[in-house]
Protein backbone atom coordinates (compact mmCIF):
# COMPACT_ATOMS: atom_id res chain seq x y z
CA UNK A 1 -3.96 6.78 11.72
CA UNK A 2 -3.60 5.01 8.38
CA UNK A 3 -4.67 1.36 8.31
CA UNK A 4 -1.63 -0.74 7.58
CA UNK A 5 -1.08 -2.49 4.49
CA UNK A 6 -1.78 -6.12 4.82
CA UNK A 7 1.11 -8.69 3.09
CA UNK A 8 0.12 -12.16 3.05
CA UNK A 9 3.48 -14.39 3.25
CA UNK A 10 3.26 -17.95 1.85
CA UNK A 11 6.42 -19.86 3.07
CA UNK A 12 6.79 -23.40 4.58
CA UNK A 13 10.23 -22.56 6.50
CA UNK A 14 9.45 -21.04 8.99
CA UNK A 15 12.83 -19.17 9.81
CA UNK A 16 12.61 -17.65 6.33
CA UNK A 17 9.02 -16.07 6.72
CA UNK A 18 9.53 -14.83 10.29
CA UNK A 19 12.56 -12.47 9.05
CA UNK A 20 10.56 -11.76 6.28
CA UNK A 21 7.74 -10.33 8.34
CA UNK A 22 10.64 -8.66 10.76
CA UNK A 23 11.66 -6.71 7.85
CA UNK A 24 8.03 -5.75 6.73
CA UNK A 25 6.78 -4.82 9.92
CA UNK A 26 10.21 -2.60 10.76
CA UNK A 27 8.27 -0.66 7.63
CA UNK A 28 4.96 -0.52 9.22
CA UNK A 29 3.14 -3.49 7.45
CA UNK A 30 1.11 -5.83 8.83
CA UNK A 31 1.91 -9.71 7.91
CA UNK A 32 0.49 -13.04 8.37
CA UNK A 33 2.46 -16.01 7.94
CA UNK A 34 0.96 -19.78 6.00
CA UNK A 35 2.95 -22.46 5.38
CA UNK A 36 0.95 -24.33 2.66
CA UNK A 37 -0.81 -23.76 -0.80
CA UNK A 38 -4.51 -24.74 0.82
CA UNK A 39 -4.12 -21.74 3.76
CA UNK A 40 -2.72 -19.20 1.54
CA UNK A 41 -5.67 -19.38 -0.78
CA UNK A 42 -7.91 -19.80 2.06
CA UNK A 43 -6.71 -16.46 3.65
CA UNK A 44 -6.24 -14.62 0.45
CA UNK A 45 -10.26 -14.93 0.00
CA UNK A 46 -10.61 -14.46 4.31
CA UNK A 47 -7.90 -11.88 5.16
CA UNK A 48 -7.97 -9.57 1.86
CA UNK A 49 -4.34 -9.20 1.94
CA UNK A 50 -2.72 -6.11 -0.26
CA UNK A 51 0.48 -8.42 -1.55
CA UNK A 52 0.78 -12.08 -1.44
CA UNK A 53 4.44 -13.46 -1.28
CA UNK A 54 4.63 -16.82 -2.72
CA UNK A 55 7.25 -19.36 -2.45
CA UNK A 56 6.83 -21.70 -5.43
CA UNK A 57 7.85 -25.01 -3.24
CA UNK A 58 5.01 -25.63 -0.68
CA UNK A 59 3.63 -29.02 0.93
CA UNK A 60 0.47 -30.21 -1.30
CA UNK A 61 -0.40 -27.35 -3.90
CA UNK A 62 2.70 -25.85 -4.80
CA UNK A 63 2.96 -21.91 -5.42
CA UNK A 64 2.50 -22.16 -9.33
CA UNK A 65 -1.14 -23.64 -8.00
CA UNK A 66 -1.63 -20.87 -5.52
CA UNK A 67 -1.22 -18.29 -8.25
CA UNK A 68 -3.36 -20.00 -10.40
CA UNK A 69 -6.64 -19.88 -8.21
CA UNK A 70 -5.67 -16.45 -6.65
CA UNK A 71 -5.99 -15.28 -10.69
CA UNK A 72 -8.87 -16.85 -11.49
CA UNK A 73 -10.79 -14.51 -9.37
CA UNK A 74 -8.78 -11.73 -7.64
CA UNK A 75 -5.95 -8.82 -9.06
CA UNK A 76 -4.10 -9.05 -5.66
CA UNK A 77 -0.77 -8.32 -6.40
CA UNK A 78 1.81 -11.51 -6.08
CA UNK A 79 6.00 -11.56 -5.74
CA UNK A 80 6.92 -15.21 -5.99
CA UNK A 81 10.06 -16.41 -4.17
CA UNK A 82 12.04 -19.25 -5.25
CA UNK A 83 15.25 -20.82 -5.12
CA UNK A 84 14.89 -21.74 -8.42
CA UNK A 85 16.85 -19.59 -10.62
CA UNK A 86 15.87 -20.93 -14.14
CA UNK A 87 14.28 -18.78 -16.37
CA UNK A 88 11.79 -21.34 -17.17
CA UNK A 89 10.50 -20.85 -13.66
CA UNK A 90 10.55 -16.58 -13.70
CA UNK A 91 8.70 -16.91 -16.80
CA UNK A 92 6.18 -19.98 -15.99
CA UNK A 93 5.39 -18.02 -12.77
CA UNK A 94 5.18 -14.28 -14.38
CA UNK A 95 2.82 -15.79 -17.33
CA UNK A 96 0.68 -17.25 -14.75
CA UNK A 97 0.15 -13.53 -13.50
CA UNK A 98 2.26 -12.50 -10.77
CA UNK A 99 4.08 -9.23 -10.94
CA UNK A 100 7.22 -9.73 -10.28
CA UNK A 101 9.64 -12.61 -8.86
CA UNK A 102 12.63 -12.93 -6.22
CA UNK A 103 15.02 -16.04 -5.81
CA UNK A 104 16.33 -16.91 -2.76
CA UNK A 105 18.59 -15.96 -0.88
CA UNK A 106 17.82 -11.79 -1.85
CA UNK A 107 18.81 -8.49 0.35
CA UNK A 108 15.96 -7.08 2.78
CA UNK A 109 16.29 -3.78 1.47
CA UNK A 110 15.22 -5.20 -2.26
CA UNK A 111 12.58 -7.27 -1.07
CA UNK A 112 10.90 -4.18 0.89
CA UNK A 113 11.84 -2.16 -2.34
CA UNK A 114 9.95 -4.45 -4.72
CA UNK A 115 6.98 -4.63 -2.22
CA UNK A 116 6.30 -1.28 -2.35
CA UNK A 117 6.96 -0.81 -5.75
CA UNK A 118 4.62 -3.36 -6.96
CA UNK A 119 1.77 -1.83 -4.20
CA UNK A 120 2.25 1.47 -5.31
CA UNK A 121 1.52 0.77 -9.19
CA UNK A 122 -1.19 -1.34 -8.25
CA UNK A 123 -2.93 1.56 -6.19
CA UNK A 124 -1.82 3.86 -8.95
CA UNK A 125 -3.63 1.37 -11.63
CA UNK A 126 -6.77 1.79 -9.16
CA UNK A 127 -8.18 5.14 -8.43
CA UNK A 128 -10.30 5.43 -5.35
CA UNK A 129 -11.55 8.71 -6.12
CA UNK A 130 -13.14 9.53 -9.38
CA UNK A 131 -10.82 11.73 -11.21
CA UNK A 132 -12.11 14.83 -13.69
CA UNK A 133 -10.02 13.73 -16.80
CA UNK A 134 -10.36 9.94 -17.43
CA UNK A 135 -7.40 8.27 -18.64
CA UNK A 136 -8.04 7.11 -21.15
CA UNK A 137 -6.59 5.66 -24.51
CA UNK A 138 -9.50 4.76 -27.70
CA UNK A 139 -8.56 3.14 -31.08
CA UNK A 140 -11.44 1.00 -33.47
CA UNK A 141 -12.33 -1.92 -31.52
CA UNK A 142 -10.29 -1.32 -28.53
CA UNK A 143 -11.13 1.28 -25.33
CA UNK A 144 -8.25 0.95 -22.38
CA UNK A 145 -9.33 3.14 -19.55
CA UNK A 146 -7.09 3.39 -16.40
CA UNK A 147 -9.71 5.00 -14.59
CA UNK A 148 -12.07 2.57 -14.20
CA UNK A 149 -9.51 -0.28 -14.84
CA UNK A 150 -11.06 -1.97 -17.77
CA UNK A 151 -9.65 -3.14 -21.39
CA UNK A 152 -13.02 -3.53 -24.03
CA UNK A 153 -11.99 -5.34 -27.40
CA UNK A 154 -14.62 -5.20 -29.90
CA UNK A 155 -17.69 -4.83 -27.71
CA UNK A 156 -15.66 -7.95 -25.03
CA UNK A 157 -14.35 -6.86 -21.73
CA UNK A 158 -10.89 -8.41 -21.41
CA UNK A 159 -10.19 -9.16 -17.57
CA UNK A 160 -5.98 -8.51 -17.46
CA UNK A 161 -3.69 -8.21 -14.05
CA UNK A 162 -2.45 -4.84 -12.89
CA UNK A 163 1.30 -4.74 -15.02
CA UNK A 164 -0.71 -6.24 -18.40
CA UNK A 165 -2.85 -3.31 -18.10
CA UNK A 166 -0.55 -1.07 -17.57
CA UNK A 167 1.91 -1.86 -19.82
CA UNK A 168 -1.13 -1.88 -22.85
CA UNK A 169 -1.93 1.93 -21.38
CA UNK A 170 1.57 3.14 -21.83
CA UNK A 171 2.09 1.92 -25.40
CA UNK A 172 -0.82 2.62 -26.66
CA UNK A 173 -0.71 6.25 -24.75
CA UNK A 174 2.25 7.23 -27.34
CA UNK A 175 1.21 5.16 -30.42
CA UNK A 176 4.12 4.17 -33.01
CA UNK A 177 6.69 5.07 -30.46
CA UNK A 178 9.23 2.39 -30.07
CA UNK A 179 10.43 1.90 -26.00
CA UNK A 180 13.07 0.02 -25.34
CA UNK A 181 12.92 -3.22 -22.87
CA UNK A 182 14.57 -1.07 -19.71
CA UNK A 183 12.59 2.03 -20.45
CA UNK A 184 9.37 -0.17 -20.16
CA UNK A 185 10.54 -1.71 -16.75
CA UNK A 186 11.31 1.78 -16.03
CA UNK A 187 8.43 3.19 -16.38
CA UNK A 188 5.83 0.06 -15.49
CA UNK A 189 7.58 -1.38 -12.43
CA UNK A 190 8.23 2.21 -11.41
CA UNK A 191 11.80 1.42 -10.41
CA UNK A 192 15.24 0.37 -11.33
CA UNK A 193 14.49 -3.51 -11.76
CA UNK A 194 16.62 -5.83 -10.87
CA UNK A 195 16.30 -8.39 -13.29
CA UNK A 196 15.68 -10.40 -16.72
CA UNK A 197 14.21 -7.94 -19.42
CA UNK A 198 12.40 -11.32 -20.54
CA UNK A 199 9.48 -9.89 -17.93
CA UNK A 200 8.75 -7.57 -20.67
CA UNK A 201 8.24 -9.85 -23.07
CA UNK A 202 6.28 -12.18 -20.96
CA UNK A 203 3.82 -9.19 -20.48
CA UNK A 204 3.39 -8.54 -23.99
CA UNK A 205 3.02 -12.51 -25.33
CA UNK A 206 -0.09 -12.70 -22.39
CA UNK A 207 -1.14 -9.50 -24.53
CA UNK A 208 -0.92 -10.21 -27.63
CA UNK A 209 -2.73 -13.84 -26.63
CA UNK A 210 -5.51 -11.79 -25.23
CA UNK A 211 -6.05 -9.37 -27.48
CA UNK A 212 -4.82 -10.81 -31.08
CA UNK A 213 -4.17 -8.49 -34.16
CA UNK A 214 -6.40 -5.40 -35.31
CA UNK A 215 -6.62 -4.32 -38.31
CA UNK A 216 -6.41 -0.80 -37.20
CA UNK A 217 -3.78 -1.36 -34.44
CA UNK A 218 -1.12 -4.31 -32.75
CA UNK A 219 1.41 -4.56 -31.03
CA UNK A 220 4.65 -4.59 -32.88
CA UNK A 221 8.01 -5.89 -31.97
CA UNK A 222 10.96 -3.72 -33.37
CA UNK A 223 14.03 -6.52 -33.54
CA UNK A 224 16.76 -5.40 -31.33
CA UNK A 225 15.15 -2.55 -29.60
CA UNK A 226 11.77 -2.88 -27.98
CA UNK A 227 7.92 -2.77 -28.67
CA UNK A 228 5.17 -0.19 -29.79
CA UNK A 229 1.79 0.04 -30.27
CA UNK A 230 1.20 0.08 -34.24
CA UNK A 231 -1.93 2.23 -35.09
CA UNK A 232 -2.40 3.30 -38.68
């Protein structure tokens, strides 16, 4: 039998997490249940979870906090939950690296649907077994390879989460081809998202700060319709 995936859920009402780990384990996950900043990071590092949800309001370090430290040293994928519906707080919490972001109160059936969504690309992003044709994408100073999960910029490996990778791979897999905003949730979230196209361009500001312009190569914002990855 197939070891269950493990989802780590962060929530300090207690009501709220318990029907959130009815509706995960009706789909065969395993959960654990915190209700602070200090034990989610704790068993994060202990339990190895697959996903971590994160509410944002916690006693003592609050879930911008949690995702902080969980970055600094692990890709574990994150969905932070919130009541907060500003788009100051989706984009503080999606350019502090989690994946994707939920507000309170939100449908079961979209909550298990963006859980496995965001596990699947993540597994996708990171081959267990080693594959015959490498996929990769190679341009002066800059090597992206999927297969081994690693972004080199001029000699520098560039440690990026899961959806910054991916995102990087798919433009620069069809250079100077303009994609829309929806056709690049489309295609990176791996489902019909339900939500602010300002993810996208979240994604590709942490880019762009990590990677700067090339001479050979950048990537290029087309007003009114999307982005590509400029090579000459």
């Amino acid at each position: 039998m197939a070891q269950k995936q493990k989802i780590l859920i962060v929530d300090d009402d207690q009501n709220i997490a318990e029907l959130i780990s009815l509706y995960l384990e009706k789909e065969c996950f395993e959960t654990k249940i915190v209700g602070d900043g200090e034990s989610a990071i704790r068993e994060q590092k202990s339990w190895d979870p697959d996903l971590i949800l994160l509410d944002i309001m916690l006693p003592g370090i609050d879930g911008y906090q949690v995702c902080r430290e969980v970055r600094s040293g692990s890709a574990t994928p994150i969905i932070m939950l919130s009541a907060k519906g500003e788009v100051f707080d989706k984009v503080l919490g999606l350019e502090l690296g989690a994946d994707d972001y939920m507000e309170k109160p939100f449908d079961s059936k979209e909550l298990v649907a963006r859980v496995k969504a965001v596990l699947r690309r993540y597994q996708e992003s990171r081959p267990e077994k080693k594959e015959t044709d490498e996929k990769t994408a190679e341009f002066p100073g800059l090597s992206i390879n999927m297969t081994n999960y690693s972004v080199v910029r001029d000699g520098e490996r560039i440690d990026m989460p899961p959806k910054e990778l991916e995102l990087l791979y798919f433009l620069a897999s069809s250079p100077n081809h303009v994609f829309s905003r929806e056709q690049l949730l489309d295609q990176i979230w791996g489902y019909e998202y339900i939500g602010d196209t300002r993810t996208v361009d979240v994604h590709i500001k942490r880019l762009r700060e990590k990677l700067g312009d090339h001479e050979n190569w950048r990537l290029a914002t087309i007003w009114g319709v999307g982005y590509k990855f400029e090579s000459n």
